[in-house]
PDB file of N, CA and C in Angstrom:
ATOM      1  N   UNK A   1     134.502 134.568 124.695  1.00  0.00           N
ATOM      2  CA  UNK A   1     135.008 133.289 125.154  1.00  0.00           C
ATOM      3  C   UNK A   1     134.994 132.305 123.987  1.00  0.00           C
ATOM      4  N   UNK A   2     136.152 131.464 124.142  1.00  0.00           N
ATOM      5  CA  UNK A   2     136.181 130.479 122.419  1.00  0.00           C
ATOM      6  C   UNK A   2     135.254 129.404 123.104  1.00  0.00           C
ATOM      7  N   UNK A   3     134.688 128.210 121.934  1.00  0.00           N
ATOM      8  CA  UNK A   3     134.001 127.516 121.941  1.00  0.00           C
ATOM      9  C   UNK A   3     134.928 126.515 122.371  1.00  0.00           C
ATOM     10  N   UNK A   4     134.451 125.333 123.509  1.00  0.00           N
ATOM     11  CA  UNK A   4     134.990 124.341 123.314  1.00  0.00           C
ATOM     12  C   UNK A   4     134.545 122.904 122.754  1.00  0.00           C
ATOM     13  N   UNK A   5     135.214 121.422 122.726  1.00  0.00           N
ATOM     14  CA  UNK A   5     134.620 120.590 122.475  1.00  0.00           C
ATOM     15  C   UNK A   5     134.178 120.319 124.053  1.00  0.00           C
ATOM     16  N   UNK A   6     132.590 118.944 123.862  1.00  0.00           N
ATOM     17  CA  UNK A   6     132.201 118.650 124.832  1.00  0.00           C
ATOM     18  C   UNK A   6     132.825 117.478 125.206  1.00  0.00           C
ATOM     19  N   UNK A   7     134.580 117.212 125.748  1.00  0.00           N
ATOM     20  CA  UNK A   7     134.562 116.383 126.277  1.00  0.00           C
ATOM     21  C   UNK A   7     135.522 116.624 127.301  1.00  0.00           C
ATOM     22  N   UNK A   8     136.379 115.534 127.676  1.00  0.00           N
ATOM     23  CA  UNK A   8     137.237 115.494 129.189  1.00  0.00           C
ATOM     24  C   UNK A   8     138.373 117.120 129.020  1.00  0.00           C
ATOM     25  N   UNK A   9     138.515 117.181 127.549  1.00  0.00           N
ATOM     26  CA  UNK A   9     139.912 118.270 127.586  1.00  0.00           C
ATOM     27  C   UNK A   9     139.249 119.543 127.340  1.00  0.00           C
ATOM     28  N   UNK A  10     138.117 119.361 126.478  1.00  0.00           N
ATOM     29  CA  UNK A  10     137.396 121.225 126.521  1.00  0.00           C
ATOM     30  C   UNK A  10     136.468 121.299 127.898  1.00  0.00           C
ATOM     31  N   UNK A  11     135.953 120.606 128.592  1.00  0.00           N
ATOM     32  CA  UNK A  11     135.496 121.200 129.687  1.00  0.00           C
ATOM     33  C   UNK A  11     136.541 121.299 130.844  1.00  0.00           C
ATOM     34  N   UNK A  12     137.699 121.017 130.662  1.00  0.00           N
ATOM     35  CA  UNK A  12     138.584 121.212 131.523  1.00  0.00           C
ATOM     36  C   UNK A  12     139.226 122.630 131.111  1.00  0.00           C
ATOM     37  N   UNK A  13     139.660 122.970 129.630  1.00  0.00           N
ATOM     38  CA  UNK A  13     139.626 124.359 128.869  1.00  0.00           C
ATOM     39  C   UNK A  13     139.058 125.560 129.481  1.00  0.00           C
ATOM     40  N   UNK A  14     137.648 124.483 129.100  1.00  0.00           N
ATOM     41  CA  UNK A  14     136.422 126.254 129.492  1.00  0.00           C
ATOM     42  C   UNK A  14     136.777 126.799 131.183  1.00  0.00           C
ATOM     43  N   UNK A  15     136.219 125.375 131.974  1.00  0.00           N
ATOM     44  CA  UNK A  15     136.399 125.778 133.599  1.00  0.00           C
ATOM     45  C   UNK A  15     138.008 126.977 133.842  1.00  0.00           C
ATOM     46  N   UNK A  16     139.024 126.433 132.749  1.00  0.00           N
ATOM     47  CA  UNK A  16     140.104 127.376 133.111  1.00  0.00           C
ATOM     48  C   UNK A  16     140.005 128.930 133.341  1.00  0.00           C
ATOM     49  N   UNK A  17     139.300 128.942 131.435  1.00  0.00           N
ATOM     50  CA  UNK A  17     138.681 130.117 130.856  1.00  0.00           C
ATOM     51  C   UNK A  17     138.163 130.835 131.811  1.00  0.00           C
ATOM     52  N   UNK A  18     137.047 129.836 132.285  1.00  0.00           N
ATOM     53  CA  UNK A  18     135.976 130.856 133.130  1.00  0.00           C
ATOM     54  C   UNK A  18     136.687 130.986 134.332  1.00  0.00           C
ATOM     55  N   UNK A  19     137.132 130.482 135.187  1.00  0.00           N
ATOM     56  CA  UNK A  19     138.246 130.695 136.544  1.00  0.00           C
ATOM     57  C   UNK A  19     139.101 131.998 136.390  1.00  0.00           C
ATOM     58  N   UNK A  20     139.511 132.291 134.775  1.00  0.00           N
ATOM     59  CA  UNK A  20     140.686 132.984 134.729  1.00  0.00           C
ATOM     60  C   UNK A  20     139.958 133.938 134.875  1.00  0.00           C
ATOM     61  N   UNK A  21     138.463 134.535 134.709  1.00  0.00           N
ATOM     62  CA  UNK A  21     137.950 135.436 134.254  1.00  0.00           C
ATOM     63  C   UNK A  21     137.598 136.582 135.823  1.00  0.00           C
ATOM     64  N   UNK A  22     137.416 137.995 135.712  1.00  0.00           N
ATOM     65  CA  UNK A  22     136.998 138.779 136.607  1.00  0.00           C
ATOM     66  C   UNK A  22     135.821 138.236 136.995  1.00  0.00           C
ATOM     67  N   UNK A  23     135.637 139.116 138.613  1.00  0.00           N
ATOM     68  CA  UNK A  23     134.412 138.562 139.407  1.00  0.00           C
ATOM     69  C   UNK A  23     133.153 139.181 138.806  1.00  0.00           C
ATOM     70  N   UNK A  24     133.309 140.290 137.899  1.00  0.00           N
ATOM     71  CA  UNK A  24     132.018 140.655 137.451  1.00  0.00           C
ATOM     72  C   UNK A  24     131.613 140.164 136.091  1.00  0.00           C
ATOM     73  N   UNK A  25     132.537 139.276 135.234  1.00  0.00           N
ATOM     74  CA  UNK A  25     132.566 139.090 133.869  1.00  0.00           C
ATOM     75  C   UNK A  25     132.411 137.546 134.325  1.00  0.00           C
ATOM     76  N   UNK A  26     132.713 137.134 135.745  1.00  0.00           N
ATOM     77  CA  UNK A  26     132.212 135.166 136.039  1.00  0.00           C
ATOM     78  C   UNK A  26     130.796 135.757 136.612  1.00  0.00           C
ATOM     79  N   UNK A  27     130.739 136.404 137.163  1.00  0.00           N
ATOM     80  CA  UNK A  27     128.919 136.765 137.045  1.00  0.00           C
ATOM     81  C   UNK A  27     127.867 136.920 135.797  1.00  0.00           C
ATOM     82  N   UNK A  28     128.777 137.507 135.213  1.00  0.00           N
ATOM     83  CA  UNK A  28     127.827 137.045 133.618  1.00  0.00           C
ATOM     84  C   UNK A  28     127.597 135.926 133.411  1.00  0.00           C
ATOM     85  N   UNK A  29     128.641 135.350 133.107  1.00  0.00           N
ATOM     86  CA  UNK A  29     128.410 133.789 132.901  1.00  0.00           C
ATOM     87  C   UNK A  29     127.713 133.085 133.585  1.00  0.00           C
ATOM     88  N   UNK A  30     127.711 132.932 135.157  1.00  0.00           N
ATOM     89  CA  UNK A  30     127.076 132.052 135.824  1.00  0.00           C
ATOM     90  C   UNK A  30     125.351 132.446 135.950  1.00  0.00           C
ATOM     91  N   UNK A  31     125.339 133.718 135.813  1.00  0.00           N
ATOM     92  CA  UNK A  31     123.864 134.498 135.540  1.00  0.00           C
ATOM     93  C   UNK A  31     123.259 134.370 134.270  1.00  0.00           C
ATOM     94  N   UNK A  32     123.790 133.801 133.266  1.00  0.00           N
ATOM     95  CA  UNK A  32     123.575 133.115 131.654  1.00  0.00           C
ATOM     96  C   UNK A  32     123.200 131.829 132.192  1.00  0.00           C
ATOM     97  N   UNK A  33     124.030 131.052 132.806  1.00  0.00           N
ATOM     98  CA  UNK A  33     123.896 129.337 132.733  1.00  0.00           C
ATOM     99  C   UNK A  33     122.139 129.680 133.613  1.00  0.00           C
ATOM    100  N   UNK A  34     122.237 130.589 135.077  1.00  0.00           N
ATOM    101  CA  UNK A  34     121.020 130.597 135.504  1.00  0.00           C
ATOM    102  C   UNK A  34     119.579 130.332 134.984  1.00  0.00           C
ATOM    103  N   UNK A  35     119.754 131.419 133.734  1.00  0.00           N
ATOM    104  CA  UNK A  35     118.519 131.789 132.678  1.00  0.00           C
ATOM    105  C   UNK A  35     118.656 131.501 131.629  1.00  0.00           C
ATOM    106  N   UNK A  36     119.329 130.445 131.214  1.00  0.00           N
ATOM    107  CA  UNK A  36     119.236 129.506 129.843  1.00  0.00           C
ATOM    108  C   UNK A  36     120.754 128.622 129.951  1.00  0.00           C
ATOM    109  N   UNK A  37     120.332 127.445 130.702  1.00  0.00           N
ATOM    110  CA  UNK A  37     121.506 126.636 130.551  1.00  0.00           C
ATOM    111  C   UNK A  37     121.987 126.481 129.028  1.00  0.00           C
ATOM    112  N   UNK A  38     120.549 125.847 128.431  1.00  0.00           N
ATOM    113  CA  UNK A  38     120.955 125.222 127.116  1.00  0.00           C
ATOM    114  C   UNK A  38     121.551 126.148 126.125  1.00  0.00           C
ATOM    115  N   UNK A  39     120.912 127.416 125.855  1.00  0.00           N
ATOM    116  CA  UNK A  39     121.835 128.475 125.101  1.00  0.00           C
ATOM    117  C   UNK A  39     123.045 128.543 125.492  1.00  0.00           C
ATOM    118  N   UNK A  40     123.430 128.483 126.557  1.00  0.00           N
ATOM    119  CA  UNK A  40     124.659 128.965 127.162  1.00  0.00           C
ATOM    120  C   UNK A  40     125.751 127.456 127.088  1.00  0.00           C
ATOM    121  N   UNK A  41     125.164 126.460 127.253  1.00  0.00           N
ATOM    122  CA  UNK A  41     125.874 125.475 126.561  1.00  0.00           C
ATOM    123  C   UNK A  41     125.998 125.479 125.244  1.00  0.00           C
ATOM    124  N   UNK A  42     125.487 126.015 124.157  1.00  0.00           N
ATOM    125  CA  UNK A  42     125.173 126.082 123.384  1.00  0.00           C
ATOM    126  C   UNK A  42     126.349 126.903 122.177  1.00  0.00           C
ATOM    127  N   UNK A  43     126.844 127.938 122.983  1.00  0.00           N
ATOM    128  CA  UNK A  43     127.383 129.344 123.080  1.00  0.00           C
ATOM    129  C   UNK A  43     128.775 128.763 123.279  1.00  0.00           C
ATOM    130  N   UNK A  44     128.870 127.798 124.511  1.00  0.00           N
ATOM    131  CA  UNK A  44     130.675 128.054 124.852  1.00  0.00           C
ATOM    132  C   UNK A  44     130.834 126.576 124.269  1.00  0.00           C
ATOM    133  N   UNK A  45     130.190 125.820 124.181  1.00  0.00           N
ATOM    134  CA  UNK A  45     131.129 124.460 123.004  1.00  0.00           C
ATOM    135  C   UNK A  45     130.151 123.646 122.080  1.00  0.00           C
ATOM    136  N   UNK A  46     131.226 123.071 121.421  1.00  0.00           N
ATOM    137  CA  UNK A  46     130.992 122.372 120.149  1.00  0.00           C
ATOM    138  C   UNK A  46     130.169 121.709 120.072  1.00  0.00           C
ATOM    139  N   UNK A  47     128.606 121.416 120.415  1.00  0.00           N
ATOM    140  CA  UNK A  47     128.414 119.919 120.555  1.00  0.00           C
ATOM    141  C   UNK A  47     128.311 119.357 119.317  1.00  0.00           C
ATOM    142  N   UNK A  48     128.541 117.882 119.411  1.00  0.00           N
ATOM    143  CA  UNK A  48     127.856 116.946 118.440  1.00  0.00           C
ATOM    144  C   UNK A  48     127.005 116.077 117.940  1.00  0.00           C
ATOM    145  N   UNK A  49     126.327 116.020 117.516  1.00  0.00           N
ATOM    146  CA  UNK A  49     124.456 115.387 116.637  1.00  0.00           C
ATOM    147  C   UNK A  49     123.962 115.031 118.215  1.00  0.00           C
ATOM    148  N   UNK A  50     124.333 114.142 118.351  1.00  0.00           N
ATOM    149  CA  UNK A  50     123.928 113.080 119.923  1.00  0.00           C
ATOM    150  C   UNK A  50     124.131 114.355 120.677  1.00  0.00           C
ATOM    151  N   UNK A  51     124.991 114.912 121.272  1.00  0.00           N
ATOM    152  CA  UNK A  51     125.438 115.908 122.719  1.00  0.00           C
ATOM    153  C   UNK A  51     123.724 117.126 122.475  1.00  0.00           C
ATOM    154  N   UNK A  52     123.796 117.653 120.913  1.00  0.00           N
ATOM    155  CA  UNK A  52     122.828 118.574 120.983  1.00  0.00           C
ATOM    156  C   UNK A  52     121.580 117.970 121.171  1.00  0.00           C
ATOM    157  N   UNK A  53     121.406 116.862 120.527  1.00  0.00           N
ATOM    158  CA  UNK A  53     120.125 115.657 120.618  1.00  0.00           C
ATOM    159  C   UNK A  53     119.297 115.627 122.061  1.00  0.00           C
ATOM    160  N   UNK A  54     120.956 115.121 122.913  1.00  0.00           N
ATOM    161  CA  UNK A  54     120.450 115.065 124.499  1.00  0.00           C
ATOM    162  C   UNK A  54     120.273 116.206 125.114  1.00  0.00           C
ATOM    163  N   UNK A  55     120.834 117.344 124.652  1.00  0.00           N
ATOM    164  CA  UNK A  55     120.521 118.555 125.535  1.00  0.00           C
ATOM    165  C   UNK A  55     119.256 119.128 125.313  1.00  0.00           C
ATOM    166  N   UNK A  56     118.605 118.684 123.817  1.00  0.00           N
ATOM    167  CA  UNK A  56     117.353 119.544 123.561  1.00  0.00           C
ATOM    168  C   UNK A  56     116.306 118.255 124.542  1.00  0.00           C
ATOM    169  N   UNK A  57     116.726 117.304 124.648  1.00  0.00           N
ATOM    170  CA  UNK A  57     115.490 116.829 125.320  1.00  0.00           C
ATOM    171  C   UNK A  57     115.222 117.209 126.897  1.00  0.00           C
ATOM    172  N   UNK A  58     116.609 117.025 127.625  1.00  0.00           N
ATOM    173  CA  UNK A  58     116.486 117.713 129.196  1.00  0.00           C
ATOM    174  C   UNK A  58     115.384 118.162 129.376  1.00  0.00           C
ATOM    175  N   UNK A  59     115.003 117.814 130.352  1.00  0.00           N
ATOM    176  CA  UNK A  59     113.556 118.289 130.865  1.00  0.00           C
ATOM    177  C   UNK A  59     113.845 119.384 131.869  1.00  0.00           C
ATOM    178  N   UNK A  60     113.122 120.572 132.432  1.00  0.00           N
ATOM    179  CA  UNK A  60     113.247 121.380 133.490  1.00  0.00           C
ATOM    180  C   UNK A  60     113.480 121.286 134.133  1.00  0.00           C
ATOM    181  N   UNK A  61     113.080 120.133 134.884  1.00  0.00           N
ATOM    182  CA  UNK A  61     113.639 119.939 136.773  1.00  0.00           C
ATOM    183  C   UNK A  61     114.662 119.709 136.626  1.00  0.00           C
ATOM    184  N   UNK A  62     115.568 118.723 135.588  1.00  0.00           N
ATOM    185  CA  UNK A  62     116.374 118.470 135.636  1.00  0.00           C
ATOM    186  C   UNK A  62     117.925 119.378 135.293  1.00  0.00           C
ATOM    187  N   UNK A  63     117.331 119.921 134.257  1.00  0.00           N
ATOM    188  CA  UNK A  63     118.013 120.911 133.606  1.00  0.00           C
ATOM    189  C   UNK A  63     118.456 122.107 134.725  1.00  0.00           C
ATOM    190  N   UNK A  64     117.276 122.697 135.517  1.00  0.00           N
ATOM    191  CA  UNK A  64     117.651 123.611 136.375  1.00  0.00           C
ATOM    192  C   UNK A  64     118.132 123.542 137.294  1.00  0.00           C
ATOM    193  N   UNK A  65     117.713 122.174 138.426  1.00  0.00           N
ATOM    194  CA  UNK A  65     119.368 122.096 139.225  1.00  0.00           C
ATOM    195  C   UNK A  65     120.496 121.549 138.470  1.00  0.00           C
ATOM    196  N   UNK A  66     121.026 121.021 137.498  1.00  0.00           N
ATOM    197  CA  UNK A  66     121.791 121.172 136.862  1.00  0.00           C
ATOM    198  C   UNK A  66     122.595 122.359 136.456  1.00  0.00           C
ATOM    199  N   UNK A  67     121.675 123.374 136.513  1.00  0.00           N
ATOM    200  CA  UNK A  67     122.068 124.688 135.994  1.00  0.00           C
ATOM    201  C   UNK A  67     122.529 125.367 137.130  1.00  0.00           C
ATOM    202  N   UNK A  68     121.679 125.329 138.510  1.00  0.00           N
ATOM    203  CA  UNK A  68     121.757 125.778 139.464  1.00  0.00           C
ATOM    204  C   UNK A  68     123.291 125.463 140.240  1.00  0.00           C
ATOM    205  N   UNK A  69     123.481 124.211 139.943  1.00  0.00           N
ATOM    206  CA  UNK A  69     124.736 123.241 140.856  1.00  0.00           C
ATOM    207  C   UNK A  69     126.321 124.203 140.330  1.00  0.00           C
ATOM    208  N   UNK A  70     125.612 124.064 138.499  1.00  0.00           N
ATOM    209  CA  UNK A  70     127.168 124.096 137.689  1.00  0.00           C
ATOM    210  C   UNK A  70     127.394 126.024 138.186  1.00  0.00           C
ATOM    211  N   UNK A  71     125.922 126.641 137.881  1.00  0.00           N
ATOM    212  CA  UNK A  71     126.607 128.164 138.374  1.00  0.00           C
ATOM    213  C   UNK A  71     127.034 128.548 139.534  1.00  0.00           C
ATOM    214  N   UNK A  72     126.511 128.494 140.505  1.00  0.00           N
ATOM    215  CA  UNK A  72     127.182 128.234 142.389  1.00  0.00           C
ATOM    216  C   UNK A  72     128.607 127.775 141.929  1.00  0.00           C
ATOM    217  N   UNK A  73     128.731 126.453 141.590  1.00  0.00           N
ATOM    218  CA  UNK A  73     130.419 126.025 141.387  1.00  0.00           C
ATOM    219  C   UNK A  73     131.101 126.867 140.831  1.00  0.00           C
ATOM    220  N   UNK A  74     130.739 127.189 139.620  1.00  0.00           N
ATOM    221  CA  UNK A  74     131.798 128.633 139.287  1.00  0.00           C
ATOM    222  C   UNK A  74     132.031 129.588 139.585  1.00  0.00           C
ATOM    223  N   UNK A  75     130.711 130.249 140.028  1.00  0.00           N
ATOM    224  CA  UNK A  75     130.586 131.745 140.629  1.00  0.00           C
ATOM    225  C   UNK A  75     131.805 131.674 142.006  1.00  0.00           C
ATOM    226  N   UNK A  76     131.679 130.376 142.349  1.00  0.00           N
ATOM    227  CA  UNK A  76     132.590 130.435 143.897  1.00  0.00           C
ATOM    228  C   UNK A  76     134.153 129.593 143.430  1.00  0.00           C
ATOM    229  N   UNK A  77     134.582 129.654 142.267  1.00  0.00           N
ATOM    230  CA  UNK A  77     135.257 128.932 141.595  1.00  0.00           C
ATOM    231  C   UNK A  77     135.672 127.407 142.496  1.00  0.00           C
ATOM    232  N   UNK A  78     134.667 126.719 142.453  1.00  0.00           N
ATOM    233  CA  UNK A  78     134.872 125.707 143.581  1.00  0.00           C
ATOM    234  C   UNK A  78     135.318 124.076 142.488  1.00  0.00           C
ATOM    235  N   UNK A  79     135.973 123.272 143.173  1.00  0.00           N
ATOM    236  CA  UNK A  79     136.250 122.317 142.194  1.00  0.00           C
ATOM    237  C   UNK A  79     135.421 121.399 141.173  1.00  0.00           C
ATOM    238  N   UNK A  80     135.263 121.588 139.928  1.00  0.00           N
ATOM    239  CA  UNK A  80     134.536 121.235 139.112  1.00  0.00           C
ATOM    240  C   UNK A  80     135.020 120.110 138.229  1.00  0.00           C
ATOM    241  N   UNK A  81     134.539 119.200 138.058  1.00  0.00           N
ATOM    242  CA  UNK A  81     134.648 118.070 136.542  1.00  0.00           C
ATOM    243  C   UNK A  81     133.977 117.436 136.186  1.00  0.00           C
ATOM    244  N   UNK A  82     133.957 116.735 135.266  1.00  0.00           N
ATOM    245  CA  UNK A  82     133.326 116.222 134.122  1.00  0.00           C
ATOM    246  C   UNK A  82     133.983 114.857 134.066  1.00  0.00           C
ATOM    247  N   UNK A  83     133.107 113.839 134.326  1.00  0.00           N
ATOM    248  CA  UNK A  83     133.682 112.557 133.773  1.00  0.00           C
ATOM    249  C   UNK A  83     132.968 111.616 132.760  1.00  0.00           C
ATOM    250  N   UNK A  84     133.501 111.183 132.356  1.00  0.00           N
ATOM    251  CA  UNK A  84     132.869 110.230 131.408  1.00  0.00           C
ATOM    252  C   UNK A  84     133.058 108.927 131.377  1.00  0.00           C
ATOM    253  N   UNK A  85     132.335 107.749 132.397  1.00  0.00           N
ATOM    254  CA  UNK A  85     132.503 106.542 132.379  1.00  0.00           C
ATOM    255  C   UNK A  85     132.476 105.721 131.645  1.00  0.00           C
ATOM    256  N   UNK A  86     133.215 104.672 131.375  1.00  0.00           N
ATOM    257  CA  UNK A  86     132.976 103.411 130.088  1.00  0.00           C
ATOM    258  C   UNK A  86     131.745 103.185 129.880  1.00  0.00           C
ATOM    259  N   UNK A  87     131.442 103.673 128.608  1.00  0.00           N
ATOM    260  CA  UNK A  87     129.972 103.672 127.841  1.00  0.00           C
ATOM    261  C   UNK A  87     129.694 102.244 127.920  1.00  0.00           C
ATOM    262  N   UNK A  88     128.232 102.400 127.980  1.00  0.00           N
ATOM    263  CA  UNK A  88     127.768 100.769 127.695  1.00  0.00           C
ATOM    264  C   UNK A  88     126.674 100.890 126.608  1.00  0.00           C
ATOM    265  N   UNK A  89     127.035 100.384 125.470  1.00  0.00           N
ATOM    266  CA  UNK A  89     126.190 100.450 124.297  1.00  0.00           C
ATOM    267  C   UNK A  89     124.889 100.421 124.504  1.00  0.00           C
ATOM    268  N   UNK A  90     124.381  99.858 125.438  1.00  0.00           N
ATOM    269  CA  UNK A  90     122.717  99.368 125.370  1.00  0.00           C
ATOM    270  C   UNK A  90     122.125 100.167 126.700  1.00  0.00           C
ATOM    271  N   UNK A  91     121.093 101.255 126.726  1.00  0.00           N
ATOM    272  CA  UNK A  91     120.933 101.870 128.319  1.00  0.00           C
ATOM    273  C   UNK A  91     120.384 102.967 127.541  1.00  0.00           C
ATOM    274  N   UNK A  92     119.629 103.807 128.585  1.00  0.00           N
ATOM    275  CA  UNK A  92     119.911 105.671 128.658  1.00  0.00           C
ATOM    276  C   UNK A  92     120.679 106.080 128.606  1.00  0.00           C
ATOM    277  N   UNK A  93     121.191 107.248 128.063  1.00  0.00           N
ATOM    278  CA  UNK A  93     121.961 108.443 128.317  1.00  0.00           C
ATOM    279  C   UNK A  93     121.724 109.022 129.270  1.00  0.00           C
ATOM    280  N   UNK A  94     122.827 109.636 130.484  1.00  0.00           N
ATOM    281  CA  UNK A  94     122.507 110.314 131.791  1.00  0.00           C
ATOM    282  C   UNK A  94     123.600 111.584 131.773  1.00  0.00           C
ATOM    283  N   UNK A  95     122.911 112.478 132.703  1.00  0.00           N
ATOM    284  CA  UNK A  95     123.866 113.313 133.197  1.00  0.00           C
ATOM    285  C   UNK A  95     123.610 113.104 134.617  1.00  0.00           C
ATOM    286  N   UNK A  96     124.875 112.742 135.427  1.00  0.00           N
ATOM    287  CA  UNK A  96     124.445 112.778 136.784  1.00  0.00           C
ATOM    288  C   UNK A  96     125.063 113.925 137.518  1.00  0.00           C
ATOM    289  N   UNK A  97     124.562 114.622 138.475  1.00  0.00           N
ATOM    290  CA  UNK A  97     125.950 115.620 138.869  1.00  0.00           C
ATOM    291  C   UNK A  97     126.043 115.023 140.771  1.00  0.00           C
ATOM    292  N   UNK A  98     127.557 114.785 140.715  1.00  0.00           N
ATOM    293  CA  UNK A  98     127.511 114.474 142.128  1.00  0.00           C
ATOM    294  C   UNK A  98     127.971 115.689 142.705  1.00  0.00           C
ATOM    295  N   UNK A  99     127.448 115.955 144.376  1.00  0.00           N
ATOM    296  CA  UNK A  99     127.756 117.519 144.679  1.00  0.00           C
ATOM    297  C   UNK A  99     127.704 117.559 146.330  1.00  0.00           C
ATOM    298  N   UNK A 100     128.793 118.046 146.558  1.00  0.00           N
ATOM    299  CA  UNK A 100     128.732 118.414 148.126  1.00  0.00           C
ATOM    300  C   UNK A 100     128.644 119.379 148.209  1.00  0.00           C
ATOM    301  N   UNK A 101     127.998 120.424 147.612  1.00  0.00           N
ATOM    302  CA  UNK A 101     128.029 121.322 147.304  1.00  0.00           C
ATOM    303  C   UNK A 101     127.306 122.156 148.629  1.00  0.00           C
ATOM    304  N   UNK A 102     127.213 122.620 149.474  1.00  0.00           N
ATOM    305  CA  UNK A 102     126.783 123.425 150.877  1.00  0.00           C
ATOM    306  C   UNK A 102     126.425 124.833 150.599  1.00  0.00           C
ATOM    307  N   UNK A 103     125.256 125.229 150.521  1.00  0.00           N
ATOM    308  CA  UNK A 103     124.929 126.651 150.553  1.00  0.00           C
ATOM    309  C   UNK A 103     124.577 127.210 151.687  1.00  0.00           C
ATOM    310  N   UNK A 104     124.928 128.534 151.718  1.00  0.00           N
ATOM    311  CA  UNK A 104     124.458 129.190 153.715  1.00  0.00           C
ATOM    312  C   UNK A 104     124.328 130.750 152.926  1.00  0.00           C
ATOM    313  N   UNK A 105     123.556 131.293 153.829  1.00  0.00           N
ATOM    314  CA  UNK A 105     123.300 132.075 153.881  1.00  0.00           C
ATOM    315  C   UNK A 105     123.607 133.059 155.041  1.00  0.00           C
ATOM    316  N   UNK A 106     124.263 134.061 155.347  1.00  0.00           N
ATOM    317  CA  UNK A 106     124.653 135.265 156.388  1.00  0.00           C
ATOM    318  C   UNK A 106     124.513 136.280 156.342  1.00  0.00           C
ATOM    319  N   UNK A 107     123.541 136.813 157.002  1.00  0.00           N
ATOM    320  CA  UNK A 107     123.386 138.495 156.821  1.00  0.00           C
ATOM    321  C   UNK A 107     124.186 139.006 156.632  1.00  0.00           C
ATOM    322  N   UNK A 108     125.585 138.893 157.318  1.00  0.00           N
ATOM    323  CA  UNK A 108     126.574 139.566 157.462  1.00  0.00           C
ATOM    324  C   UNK A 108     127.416 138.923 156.137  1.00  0.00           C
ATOM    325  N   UNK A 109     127.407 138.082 155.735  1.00  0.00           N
ATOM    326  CA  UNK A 109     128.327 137.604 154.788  1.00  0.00           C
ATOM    327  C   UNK A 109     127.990 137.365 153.662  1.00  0.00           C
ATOM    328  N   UNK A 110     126.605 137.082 153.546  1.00  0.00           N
ATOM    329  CA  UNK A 110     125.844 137.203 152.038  1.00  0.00           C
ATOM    330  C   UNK A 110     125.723 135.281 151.865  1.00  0.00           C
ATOM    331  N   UNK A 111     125.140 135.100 150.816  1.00  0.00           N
ATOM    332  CA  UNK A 111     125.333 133.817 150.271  1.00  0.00           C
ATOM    333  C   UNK A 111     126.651 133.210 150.073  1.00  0.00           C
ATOM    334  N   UNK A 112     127.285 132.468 150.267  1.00  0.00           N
ATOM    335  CA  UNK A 112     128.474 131.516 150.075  1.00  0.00           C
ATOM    336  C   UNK A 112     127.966 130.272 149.866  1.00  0.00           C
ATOM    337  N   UNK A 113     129.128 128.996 149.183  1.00  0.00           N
ATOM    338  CA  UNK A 113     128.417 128.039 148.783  1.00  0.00           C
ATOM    339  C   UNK A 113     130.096 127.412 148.575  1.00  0.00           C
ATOM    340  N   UNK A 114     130.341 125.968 148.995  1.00  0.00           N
ATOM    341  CA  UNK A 114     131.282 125.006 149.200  1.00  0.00           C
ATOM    342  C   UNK A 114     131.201 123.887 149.008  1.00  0.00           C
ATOM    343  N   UNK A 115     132.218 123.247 148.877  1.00  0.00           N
ATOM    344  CA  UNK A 115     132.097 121.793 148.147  1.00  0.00           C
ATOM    345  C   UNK A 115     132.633 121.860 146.868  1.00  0.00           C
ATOM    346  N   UNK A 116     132.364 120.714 146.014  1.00  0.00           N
ATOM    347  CA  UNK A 116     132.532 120.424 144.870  1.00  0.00           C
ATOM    348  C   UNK A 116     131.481 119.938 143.858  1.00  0.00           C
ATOM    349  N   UNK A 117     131.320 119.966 142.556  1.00  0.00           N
ATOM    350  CA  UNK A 117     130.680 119.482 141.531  1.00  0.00           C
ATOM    351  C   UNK A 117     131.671 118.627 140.472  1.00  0.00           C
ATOM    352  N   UNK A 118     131.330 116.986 140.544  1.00  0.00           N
ATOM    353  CA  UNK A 118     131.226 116.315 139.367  1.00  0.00           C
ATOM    354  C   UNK A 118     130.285 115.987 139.038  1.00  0.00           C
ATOM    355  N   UNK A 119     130.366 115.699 137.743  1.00  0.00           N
ATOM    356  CA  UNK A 119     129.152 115.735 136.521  1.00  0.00           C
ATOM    357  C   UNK A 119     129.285 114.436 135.856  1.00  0.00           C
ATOM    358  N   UNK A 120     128.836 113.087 136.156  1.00  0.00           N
ATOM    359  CA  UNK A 120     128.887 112.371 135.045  1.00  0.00           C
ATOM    360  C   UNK A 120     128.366 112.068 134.398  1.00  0.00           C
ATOM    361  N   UNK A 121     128.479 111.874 132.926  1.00  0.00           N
ATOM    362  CA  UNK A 121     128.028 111.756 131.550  1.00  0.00           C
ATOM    363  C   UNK A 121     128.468 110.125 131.468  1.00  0.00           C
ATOM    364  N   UNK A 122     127.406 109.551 130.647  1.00  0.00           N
ATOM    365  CA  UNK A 122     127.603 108.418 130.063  1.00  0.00           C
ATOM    366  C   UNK A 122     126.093 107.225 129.531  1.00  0.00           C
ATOM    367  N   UNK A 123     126.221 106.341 129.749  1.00  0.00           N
ATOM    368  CA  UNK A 123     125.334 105.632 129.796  1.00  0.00           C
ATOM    369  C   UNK A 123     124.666 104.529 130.724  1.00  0.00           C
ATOM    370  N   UNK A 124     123.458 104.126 130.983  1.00  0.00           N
ATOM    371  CA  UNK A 124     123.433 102.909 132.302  1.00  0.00           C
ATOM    372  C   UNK A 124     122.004 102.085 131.840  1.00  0.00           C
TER     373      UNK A 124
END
């Protein structure tokens, strides 16, 4: 898979990438983001000084439903994006992910999972 940049047009790229991909080769992937988000971000795009900066600090809790949200969304190729609101010079850096994201479980049907994932990036 090529590397992309981390912004509005390479994560719109990759999601293609990975959509276009077989159900056992989007299981890799989403079974990577599972067990090392940050490598695996790491792996499919570009980041830059600041993007790698903020990703090495992520803390666990945060990082792993993060990780948890973005693999469910792909594995079920469910609607995904990335936004990036008008920065405000002075604040934290955030990743927020908004998610309607619905998981169930069926003996008969296995795990399924619905809704959507946006992700916003920016500052507050």
């Amino acid at each position: 898979m090529s590397q992309q940049l981390f912004n509005a047009e390479g994560t719109s790229a990759k999601i293609s990438e990975l959509y276009a991909l077989s159900d056992a080769d989007l299981k890799v992937q989403t079974e990577a983001i599972r067990v090392d988000f940050k490598s695996w971000m790491h792996w499919h795009f570009t980041l830059n000084a600041q993007q790698r900066t903020f990703l090495a600090s992520m803390e666990y809790p945060k990082v792993q439903v993060l990780a948890e949200d973005l693999a469910d969304c792909i594995q079920f190729r469910l609607l995904l994006s990335f936004t990036w609101p008008p920065l405000h010079p002075i604040g934290s850096k955030f990743v927020q992910p908004v998610s309607t994201l619905i998981r169930t479980y069926d003996p008969d049907g296995g795990y399924t999972v619905r809704g959507q994932l946006r992700i916003e990036i920016g500052y507050k």
